[in-house]
C-alpha atoms as a PDB file:
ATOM      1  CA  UNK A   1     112.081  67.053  97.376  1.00  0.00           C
ATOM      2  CA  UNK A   2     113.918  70.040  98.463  1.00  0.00           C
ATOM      3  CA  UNK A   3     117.792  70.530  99.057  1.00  0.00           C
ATOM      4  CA  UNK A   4     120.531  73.055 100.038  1.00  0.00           C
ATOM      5  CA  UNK A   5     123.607  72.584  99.416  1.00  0.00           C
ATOM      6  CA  UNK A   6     126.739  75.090 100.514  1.00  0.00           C
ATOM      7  CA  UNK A   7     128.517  75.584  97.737  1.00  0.00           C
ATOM      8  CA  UNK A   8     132.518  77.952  98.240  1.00  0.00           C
ATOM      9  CA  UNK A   9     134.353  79.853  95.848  1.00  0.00           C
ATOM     10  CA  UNK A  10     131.527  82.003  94.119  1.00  0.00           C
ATOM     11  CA  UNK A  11     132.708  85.895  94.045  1.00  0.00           C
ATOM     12  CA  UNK A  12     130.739  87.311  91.611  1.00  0.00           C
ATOM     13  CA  UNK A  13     127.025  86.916  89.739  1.00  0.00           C
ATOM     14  CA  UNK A  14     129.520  85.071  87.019  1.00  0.00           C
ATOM     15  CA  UNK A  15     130.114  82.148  89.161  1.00  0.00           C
ATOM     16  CA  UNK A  16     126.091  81.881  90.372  1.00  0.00           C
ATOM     17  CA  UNK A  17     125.323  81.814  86.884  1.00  0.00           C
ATOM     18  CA  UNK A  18     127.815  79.066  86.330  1.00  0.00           C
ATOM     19  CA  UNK A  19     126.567  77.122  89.513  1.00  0.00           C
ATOM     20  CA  UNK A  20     122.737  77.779  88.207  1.00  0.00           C
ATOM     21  CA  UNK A  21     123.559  76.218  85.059  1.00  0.00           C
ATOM     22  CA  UNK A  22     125.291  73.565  86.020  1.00  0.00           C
ATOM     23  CA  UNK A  23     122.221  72.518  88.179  1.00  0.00           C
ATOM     24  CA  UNK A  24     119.539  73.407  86.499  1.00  0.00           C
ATOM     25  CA  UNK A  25     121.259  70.592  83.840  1.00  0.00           C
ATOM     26  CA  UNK A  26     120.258  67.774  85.724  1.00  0.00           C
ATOM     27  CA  UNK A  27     117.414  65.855  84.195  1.00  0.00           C
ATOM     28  CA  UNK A  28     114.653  66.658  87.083  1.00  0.00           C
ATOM     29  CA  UNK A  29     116.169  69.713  88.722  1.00  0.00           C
ATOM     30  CA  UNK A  30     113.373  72.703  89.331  1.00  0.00           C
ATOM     31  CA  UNK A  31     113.797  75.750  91.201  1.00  0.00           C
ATOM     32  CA  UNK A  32     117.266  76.712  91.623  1.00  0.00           C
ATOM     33  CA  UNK A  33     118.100  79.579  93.837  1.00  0.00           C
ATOM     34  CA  UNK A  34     121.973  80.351  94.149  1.00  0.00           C
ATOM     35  CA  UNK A  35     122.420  83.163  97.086  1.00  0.00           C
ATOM     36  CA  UNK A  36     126.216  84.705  96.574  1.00  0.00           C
ATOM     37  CA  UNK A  37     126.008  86.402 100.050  1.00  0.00           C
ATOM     38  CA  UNK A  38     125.104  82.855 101.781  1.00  0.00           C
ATOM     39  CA  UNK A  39     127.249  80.650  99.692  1.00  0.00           C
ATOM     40  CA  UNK A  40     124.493  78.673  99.064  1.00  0.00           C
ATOM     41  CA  UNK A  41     121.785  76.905  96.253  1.00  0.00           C
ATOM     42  CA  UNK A  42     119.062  75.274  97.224  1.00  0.00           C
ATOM     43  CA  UNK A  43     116.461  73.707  94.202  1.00  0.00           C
ATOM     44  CA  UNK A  44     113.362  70.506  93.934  1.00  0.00           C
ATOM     45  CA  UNK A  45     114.249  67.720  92.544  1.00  0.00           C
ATOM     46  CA  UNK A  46     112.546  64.692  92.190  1.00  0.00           C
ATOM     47  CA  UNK A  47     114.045  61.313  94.129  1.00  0.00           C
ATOM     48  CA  UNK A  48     115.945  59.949  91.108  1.00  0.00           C
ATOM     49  CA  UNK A  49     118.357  62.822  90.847  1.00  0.00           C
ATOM     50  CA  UNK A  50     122.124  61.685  90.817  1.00  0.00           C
ATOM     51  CA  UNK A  51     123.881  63.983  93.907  1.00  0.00           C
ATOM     52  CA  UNK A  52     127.272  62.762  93.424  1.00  0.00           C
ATOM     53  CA  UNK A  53     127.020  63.621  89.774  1.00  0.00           C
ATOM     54  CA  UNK A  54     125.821  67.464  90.449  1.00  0.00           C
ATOM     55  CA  UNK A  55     128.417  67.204  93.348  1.00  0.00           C
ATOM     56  CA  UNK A  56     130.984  66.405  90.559  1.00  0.00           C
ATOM     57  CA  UNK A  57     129.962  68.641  87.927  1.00  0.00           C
ATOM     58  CA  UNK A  58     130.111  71.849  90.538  1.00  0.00           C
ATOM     59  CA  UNK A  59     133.860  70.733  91.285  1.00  0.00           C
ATOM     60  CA  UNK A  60     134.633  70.175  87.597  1.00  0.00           C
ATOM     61  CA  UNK A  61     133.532  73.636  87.160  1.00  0.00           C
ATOM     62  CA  UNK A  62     135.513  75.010  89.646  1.00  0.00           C
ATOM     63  CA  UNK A  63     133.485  75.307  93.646  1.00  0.00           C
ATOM     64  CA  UNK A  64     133.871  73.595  96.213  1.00  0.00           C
ATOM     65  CA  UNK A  65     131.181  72.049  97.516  1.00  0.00           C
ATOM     66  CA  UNK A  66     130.353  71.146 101.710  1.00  0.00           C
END
């Protein structure tokens, strides 16, 4: 499975570091792409990722995410 998700805040290759990380450490998570000029990440996942714990985990670490 596929999925984009519009993630606010990021300003600076910092912050899509930060958001890459904090993705890519979700058991199952493959091919993250974080685009700072589109406010975006999309990655593959497999079905039995948790989205309201990556949802979580982006806010704990600062971005808004929607």
């Amino acid at each position: 499975m596929e999925s984009n998700i519009r993630i606010k805040g990021m300003s600076c290759q910092h912050c899509v570091m930060t958001v890459t990380k904090t993705i890519v450490s979700l058991e199952g998570v493959t091919d993250v792409k974080v685009s700072l000029e589109k406010g975006e990440a999309s990655f593959g996942h497999d079905s039995d990722i948790d989205m309201n714990d990556l949802l979580a985990k982006l806010e704990k670490a600062g971005f808004e995410v929607g």
